[in-house]
PDB file of N, CA and C in Angstrom:
ATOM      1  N   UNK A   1      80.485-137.758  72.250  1.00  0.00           N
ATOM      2  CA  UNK A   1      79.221-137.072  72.350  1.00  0.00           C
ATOM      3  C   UNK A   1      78.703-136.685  70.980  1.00  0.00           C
ATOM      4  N   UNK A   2      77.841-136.542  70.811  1.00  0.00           N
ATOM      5  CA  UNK A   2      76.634-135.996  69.626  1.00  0.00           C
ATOM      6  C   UNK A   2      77.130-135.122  68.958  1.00  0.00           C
ATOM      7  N   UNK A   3      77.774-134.445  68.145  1.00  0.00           N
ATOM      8  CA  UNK A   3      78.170-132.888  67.661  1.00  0.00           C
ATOM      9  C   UNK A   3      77.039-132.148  68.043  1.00  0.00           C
ATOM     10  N   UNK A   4      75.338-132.510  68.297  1.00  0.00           N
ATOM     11  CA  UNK A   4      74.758-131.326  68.594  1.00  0.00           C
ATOM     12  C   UNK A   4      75.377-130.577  69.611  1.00  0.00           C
ATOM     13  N   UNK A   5      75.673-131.537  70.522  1.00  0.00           N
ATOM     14  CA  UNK A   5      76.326-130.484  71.571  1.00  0.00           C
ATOM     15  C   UNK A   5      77.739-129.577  71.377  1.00  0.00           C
ATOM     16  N   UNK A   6      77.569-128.845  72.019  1.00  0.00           N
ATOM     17  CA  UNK A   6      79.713-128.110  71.919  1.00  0.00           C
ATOM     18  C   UNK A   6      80.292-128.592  73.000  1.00  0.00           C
ATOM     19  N   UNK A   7      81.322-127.681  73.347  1.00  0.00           N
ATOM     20  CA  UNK A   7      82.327-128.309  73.859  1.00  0.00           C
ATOM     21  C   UNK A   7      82.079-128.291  75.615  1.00  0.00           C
ATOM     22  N   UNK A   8      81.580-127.176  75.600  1.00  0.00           N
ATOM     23  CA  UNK A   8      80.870-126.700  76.973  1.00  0.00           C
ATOM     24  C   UNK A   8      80.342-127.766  77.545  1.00  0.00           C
ATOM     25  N   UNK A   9      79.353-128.519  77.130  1.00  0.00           N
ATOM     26  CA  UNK A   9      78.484-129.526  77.528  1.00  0.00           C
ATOM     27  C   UNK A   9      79.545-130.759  77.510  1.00  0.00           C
ATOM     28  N   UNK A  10      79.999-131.356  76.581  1.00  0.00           N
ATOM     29  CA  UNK A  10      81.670-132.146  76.929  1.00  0.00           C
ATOM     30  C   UNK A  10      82.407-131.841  77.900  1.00  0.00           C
ATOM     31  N   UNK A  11      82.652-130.795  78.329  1.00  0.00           N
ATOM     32  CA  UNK A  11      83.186-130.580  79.435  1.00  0.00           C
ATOM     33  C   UNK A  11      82.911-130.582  80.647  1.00  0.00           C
ATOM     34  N   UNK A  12      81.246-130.148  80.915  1.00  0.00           N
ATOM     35  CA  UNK A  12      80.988-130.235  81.930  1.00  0.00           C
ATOM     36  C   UNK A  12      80.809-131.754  82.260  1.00  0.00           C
ATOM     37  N   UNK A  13      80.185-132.901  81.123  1.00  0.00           N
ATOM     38  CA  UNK A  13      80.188-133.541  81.584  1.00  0.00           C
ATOM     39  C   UNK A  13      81.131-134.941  81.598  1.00  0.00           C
ATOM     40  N   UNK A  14      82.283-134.338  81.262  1.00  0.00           N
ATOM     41  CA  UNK A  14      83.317-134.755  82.147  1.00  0.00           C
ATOM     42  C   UNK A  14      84.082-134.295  83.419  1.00  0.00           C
ATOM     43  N   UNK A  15      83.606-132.944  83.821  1.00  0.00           N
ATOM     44  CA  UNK A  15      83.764-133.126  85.113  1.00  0.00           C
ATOM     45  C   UNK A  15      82.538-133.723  85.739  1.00  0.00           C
ATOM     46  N   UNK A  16      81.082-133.830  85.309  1.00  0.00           N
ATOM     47  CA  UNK A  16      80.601-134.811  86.337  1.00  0.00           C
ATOM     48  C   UNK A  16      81.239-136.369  86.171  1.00  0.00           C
ATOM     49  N   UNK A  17      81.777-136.418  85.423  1.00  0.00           N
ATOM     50  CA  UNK A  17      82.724-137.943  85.574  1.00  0.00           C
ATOM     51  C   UNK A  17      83.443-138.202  86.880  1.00  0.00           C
ATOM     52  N   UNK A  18      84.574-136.942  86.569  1.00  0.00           N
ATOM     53  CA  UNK A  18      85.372-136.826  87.508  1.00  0.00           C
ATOM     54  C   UNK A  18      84.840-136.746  88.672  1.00  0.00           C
ATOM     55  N   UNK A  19      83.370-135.723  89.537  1.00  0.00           N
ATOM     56  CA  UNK A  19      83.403-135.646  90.724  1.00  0.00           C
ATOM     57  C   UNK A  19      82.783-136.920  91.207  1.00  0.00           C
ATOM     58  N   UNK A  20      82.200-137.670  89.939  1.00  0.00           N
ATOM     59  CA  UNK A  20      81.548-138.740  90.595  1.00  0.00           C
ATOM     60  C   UNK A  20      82.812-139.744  90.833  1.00  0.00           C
ATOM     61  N   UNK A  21      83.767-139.847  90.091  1.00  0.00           N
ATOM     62  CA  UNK A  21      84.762-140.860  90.318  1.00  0.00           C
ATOM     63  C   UNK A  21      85.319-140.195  91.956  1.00  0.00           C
ATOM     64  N   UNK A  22      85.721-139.298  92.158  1.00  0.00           N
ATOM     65  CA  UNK A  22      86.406-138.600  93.478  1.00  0.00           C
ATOM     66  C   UNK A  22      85.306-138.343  94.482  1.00  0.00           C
ATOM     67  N   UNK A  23      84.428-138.741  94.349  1.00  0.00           N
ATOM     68  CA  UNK A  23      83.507-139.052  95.345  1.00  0.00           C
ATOM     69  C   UNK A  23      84.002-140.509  96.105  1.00  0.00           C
ATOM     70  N   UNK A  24      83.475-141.381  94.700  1.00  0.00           N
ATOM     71  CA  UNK A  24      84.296-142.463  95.518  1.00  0.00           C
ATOM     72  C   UNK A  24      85.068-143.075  96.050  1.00  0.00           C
ATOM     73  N   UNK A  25      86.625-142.116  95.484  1.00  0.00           N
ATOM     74  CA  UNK A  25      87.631-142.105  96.090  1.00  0.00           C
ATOM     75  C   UNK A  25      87.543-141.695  97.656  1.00  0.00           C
ATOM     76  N   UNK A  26      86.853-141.312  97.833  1.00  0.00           N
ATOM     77  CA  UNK A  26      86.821-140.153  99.286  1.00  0.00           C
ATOM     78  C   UNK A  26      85.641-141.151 100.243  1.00  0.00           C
ATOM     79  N   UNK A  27      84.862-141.751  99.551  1.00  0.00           N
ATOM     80  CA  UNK A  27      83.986-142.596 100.256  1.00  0.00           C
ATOM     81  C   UNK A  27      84.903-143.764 100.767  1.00  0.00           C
ATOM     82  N   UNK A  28      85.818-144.366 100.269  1.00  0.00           N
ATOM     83  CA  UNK A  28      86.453-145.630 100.105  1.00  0.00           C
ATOM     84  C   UNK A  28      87.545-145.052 101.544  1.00  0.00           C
ATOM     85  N   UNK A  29      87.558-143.963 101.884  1.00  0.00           N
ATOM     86  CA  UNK A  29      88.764-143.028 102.561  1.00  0.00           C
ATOM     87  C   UNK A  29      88.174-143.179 104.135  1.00  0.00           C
ATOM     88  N   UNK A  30      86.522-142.893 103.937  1.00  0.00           N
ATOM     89  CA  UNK A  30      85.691-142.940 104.930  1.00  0.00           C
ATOM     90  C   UNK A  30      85.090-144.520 105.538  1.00  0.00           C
ATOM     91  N   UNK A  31      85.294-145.094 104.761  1.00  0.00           N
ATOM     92  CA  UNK A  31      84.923-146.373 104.994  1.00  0.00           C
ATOM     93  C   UNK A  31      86.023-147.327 105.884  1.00  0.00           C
ATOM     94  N   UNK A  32      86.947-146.608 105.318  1.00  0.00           N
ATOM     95  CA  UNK A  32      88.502-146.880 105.942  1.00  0.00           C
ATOM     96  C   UNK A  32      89.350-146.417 107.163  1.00  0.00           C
ATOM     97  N   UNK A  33      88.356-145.716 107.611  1.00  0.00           N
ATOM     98  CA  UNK A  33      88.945-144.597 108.989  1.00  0.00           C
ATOM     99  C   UNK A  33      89.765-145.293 110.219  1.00  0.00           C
ATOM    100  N   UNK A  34      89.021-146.555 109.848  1.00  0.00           N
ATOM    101  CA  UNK A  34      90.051-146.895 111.017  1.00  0.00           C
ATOM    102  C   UNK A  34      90.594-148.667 110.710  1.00  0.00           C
ATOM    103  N   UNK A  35      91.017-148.253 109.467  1.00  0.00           N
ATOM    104  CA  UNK A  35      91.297-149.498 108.933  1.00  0.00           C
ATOM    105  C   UNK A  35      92.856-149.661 109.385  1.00  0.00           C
ATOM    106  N   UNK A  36      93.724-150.334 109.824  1.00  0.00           N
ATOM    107  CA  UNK A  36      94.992-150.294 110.072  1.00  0.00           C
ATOM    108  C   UNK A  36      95.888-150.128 108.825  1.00  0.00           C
ATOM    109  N   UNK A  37      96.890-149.321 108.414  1.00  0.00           N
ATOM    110  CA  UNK A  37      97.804-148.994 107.347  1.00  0.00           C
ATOM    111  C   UNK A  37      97.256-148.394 106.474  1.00  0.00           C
ATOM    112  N   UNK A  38      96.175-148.235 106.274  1.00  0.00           N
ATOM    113  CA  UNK A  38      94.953-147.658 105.112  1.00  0.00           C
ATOM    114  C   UNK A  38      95.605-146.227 105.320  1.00  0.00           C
ATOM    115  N   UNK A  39      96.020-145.452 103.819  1.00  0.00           N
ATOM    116  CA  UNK A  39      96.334-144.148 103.613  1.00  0.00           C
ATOM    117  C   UNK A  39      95.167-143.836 102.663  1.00  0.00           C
ATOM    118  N   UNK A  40      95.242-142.717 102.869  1.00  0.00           N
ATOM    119  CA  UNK A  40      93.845-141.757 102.509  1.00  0.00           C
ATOM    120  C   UNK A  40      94.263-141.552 101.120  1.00  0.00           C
ATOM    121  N   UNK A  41      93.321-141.218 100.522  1.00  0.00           N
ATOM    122  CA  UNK A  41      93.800-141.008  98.502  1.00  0.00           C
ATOM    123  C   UNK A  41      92.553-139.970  98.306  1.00  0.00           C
ATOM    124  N   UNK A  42      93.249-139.448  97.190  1.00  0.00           N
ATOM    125  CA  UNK A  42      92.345-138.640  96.664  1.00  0.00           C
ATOM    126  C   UNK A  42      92.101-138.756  94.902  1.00  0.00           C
ATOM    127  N   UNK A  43      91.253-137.924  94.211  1.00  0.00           N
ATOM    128  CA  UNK A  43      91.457-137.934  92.822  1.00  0.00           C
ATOM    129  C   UNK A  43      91.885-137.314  92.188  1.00  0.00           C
ATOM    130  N   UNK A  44      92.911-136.379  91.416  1.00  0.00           N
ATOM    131  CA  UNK A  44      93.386-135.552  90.894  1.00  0.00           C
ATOM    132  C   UNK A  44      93.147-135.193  89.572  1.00  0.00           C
ATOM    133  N   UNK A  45      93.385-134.167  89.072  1.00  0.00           N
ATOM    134  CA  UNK A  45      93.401-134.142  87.672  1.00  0.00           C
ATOM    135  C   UNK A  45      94.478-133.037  87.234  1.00  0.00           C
ATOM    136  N   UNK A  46      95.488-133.502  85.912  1.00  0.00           N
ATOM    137  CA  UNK A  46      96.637-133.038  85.610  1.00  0.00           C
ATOM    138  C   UNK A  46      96.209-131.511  84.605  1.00  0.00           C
ATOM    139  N   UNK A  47      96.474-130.835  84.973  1.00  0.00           N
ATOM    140  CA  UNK A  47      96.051-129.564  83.981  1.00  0.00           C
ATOM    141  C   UNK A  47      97.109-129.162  83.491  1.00  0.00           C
ATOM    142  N   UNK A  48      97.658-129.707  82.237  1.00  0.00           N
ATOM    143  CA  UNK A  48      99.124-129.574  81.610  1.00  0.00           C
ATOM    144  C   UNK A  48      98.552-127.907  80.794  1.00  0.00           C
ATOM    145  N   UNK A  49      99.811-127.131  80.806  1.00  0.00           N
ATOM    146  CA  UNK A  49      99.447-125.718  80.352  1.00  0.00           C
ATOM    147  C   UNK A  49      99.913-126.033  79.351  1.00  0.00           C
ATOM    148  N   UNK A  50     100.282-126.818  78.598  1.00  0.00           N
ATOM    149  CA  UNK A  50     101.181-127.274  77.097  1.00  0.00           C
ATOM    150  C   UNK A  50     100.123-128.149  76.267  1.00  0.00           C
ATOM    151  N   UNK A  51      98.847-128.497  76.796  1.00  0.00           N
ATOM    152  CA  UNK A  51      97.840-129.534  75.940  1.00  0.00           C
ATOM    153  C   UNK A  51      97.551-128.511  74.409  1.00  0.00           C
ATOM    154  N   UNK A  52      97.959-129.772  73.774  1.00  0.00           N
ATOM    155  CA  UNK A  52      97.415-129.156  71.938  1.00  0.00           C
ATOM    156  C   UNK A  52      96.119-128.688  71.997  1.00  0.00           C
ATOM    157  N   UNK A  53      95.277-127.921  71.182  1.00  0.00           N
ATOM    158  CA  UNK A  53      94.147-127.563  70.744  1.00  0.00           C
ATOM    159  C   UNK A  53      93.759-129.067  70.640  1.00  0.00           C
ATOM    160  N   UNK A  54      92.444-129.179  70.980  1.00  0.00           N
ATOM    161  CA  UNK A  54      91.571-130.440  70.842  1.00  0.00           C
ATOM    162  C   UNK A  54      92.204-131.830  70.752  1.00  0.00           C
ATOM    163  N   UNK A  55      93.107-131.751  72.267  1.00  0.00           N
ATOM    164  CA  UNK A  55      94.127-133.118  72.321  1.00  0.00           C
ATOM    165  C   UNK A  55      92.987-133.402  73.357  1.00  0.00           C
ATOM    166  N   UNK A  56      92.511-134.893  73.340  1.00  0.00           N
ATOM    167  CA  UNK A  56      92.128-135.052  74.914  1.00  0.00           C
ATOM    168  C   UNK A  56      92.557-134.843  76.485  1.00  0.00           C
ATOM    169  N   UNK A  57      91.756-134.324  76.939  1.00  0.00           N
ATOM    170  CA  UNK A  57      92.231-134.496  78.463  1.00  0.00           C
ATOM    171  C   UNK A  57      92.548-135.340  78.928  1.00  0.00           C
ATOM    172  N   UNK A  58      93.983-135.586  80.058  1.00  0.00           N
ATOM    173  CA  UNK A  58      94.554-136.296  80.750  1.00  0.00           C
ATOM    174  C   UNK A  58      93.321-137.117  81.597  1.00  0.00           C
ATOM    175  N   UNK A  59      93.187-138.236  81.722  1.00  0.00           N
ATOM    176  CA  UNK A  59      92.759-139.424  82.773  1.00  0.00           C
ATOM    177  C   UNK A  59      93.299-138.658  84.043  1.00  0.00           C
ATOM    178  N   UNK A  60      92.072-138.840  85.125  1.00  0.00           N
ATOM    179  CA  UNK A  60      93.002-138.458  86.407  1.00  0.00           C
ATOM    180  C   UNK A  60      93.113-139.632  86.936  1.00  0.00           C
ATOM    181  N   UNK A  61      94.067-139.080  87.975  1.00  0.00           N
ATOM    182  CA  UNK A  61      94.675-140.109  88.723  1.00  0.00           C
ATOM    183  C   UNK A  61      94.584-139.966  90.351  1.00  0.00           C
ATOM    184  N   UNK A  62      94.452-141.622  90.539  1.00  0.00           N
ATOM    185  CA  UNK A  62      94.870-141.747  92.211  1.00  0.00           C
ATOM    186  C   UNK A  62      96.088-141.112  93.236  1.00  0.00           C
ATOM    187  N   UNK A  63      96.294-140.255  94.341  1.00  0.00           N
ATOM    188  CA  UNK A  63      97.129-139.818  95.009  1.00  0.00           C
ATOM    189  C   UNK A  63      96.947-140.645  95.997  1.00  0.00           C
ATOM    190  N   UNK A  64      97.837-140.589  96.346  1.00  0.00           N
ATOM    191  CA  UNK A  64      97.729-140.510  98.664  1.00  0.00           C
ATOM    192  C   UNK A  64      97.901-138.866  98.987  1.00  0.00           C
ATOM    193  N   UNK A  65      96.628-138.631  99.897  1.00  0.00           N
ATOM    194  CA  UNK A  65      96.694-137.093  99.860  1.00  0.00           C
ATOM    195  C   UNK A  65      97.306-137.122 101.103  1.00  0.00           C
ATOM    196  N   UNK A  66      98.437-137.563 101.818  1.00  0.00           N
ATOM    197  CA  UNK A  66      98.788-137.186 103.287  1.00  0.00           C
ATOM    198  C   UNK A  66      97.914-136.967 104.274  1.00  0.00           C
ATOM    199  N   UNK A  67      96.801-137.016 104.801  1.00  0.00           N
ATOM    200  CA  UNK A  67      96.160-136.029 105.778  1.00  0.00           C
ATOM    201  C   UNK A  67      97.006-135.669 106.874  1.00  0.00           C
ATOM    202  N   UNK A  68      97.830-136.119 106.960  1.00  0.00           N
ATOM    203  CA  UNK A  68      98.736-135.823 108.372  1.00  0.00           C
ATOM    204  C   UNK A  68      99.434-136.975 109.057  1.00  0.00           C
ATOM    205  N   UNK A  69      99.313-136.721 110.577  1.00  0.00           N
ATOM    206  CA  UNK A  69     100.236-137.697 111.232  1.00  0.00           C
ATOM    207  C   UNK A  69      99.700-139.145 111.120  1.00  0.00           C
ATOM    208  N   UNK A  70      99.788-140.146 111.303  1.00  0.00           N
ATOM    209  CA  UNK A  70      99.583-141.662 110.905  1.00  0.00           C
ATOM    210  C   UNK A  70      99.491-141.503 112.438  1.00  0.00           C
ATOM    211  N   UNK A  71      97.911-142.534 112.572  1.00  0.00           N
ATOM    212  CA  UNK A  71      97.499-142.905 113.751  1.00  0.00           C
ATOM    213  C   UNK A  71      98.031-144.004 114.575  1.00  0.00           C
ATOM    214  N   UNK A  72      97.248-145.106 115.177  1.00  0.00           N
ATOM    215  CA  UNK A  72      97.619-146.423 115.705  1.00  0.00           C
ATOM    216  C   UNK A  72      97.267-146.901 114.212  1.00  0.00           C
ATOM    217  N   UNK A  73      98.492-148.136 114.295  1.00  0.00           N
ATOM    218  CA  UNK A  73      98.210-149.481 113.026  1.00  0.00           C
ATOM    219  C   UNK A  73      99.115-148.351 111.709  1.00  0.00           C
ATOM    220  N   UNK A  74      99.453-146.900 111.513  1.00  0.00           N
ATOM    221  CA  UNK A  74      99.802-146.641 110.247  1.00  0.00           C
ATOM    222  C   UNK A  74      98.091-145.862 109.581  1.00  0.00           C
ATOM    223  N   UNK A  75      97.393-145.707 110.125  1.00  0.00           N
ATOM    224  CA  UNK A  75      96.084-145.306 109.591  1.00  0.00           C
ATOM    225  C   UNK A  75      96.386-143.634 109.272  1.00  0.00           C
ATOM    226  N   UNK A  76      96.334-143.031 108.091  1.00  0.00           N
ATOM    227  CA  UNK A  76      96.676-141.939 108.269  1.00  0.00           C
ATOM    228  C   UNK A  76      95.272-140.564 107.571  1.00  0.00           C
ATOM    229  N   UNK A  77      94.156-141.331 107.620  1.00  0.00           N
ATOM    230  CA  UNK A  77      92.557-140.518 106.966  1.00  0.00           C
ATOM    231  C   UNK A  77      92.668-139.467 108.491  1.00  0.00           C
ATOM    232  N   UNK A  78      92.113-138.036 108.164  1.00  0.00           N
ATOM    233  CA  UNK A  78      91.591-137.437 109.066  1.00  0.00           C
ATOM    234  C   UNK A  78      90.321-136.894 108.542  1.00  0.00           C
ATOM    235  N   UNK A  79      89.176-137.489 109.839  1.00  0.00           N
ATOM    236  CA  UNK A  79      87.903-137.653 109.161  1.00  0.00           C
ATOM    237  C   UNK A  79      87.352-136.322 108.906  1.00  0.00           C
ATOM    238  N   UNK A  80      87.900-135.244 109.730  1.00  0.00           N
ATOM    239  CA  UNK A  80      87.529-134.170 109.247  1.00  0.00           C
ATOM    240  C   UNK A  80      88.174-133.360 107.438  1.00  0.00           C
ATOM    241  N   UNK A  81      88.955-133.896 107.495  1.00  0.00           N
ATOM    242  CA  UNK A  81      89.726-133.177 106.095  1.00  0.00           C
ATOM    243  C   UNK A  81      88.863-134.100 105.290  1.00  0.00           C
ATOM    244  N   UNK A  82      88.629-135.198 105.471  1.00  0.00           N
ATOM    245  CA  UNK A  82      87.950-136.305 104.377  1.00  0.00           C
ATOM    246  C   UNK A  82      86.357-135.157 104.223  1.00  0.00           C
ATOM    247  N   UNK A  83      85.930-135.145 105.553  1.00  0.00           N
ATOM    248  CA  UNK A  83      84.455-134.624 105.627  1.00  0.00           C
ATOM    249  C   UNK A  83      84.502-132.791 104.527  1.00  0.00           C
ATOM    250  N   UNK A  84      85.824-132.638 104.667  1.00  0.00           N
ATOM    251  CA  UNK A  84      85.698-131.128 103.887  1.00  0.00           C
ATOM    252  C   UNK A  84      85.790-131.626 102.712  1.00  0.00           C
ATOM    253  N   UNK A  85      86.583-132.521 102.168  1.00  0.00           N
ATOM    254  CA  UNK A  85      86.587-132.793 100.549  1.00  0.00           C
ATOM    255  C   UNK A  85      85.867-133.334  99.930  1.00  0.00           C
ATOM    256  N   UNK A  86      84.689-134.242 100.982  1.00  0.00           N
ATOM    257  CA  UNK A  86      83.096-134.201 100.099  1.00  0.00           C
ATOM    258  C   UNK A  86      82.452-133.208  99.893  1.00  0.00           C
ATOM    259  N   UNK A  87      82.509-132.350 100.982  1.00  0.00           N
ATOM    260  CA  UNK A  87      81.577-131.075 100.915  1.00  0.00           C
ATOM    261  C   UNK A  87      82.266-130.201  99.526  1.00  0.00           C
ATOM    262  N   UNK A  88      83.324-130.163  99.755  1.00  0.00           N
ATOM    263  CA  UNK A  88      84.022-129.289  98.537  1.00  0.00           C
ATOM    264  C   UNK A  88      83.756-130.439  97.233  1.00  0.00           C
ATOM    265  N   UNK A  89      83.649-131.035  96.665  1.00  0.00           N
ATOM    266  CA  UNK A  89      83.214-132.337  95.716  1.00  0.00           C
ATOM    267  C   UNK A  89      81.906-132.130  95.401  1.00  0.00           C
ATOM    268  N   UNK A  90      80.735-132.453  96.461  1.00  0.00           N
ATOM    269  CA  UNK A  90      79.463-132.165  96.407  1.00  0.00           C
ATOM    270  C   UNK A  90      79.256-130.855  95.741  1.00  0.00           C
ATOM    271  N   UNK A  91      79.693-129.631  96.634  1.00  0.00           N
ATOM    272  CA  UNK A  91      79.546-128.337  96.025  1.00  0.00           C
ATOM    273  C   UNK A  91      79.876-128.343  94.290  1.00  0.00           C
ATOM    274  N   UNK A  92      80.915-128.715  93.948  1.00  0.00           N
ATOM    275  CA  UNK A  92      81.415-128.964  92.563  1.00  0.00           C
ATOM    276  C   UNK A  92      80.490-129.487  91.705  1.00  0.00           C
ATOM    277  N   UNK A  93      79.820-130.803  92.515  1.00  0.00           N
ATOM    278  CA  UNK A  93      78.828-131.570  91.589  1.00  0.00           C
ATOM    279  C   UNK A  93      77.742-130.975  91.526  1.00  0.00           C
ATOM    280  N   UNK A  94      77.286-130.245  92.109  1.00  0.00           N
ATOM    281  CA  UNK A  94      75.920-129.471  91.959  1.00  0.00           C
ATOM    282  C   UNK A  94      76.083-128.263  91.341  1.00  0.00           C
ATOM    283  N   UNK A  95      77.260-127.602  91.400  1.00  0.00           N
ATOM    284  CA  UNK A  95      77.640-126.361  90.202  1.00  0.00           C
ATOM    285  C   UNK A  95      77.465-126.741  88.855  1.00  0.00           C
ATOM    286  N   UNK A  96      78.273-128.393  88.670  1.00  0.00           N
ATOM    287  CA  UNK A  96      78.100-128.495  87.266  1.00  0.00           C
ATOM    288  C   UNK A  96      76.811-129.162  86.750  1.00  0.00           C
ATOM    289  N   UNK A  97      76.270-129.344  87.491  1.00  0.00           N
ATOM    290  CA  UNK A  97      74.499-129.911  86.973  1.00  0.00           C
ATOM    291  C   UNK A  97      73.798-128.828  86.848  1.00  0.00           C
ATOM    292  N   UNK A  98      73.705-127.778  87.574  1.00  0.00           N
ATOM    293  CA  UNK A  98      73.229-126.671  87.623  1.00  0.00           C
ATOM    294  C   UNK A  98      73.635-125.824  86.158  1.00  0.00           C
ATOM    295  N   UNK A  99      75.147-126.179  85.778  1.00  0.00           N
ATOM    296  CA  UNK A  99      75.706-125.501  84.165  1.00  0.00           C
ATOM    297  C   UNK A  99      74.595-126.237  83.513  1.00  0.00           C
ATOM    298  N   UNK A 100      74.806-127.622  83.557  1.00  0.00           N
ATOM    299  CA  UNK A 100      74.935-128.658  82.470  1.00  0.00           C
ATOM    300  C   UNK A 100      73.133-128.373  82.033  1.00  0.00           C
ATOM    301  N   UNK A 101      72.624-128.499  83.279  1.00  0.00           N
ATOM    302  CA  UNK A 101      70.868-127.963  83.062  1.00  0.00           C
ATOM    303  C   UNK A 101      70.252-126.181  82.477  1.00  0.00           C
ATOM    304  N   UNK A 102      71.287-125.972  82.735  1.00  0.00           N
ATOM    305  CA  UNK A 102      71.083-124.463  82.047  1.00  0.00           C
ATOM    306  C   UNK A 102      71.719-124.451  80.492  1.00  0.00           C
ATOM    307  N   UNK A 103      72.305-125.668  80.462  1.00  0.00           N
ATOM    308  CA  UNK A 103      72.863-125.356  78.827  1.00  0.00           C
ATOM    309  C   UNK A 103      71.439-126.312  78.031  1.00  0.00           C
ATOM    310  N   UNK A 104      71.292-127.529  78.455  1.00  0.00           N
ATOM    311  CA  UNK A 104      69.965-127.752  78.040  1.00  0.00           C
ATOM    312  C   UNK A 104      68.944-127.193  77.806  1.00  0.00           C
ATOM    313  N   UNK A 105      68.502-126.181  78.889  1.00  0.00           N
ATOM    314  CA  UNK A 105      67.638-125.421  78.901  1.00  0.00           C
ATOM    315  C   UNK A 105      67.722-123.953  77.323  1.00  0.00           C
ATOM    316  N   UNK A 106      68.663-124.158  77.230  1.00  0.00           N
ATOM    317  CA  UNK A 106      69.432-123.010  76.516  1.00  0.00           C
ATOM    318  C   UNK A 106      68.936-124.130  74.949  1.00  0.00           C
ATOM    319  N   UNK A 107      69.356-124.838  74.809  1.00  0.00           N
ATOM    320  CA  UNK A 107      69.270-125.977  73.595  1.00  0.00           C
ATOM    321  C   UNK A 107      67.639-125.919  73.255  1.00  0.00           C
ATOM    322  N   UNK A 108      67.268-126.759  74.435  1.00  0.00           N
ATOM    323  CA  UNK A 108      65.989-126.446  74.568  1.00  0.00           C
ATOM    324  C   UNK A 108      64.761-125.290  73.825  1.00  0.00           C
ATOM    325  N   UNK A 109      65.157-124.202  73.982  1.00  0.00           N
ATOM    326  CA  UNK A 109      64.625-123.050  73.434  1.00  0.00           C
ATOM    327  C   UNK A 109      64.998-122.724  72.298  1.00  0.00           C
ATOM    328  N   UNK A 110      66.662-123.183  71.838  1.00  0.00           N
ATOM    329  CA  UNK A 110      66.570-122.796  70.371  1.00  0.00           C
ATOM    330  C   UNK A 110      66.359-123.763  69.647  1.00  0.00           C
ATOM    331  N   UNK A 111      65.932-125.165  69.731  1.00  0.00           N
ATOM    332  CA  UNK A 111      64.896-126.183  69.169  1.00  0.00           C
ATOM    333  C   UNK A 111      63.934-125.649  68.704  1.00  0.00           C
ATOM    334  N   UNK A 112      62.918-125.075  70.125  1.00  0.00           N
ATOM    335  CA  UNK A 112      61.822-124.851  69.975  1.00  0.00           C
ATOM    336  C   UNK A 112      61.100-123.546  69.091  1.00  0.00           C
ATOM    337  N   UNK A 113      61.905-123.020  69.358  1.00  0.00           N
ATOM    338  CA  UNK A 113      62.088-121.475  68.129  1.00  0.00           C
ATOM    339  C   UNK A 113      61.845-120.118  69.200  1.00  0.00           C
ATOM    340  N   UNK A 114      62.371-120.510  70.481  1.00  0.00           N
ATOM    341  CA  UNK A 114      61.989-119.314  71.182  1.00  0.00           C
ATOM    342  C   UNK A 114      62.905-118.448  71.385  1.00  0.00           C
ATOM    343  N   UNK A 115      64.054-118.328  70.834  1.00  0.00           N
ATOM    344  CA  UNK A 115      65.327-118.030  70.866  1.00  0.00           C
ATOM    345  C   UNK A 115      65.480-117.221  69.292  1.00  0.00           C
TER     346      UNK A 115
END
């Protein structure tokens, strides 16, 4: 990213990376509901409490999130737990656009000299 920006704005928008990548993880989950052997996955991300000062963040990674008992065929998505972890995802993605547009907005003004 630009040095105009800090770190704040790097950050947020790598979590819109992330919710957009775990969106599609979760879409691919839904698409699959009744796919035979198809296990449900999710996207994770590793939050090591030991990361150096200004080491990059860990890549997340693919899980199998269990949803529970395995249907007919080995199918194991439950469409309702899938349906909560978009909503919880979505919610996420609109928190951080909502940051990410208020830090602009914030930039914005001390450009302009109103700040």
């Amino acid at each position: 990213m630009i040095s105009l920006f800090d770190s704040a704005v790097t950050a947020l928008a790598r979590g819109l990376t992330f919710a957009s990548q775990r969106h599609d993880v979760l879409a691919q989950n839904l698409a699959n509901v009744e796919t035979p052997g198809y296990r449900a996955r999710d996207l994770v991300r590793d939050e090591p409490s030991d990361m150096a000062a200004g080491a990059a963040p860990p890549l997340p990674r693919v899980t199998y999130s269990a949803d529970g008992i395995q249907g007919i065929g080995g199918n194991d998505v439950d469409l309702e737990r899938q349906m909560g972890r978009i909503a919880e995802n979505t919610l996420l993605q609109h928190t951080l656009v909502q940051l990410l547009s208020s830090q602009f907005a914030s930039l914005k003004q001390v450009i302009s000299g109103r700040v």
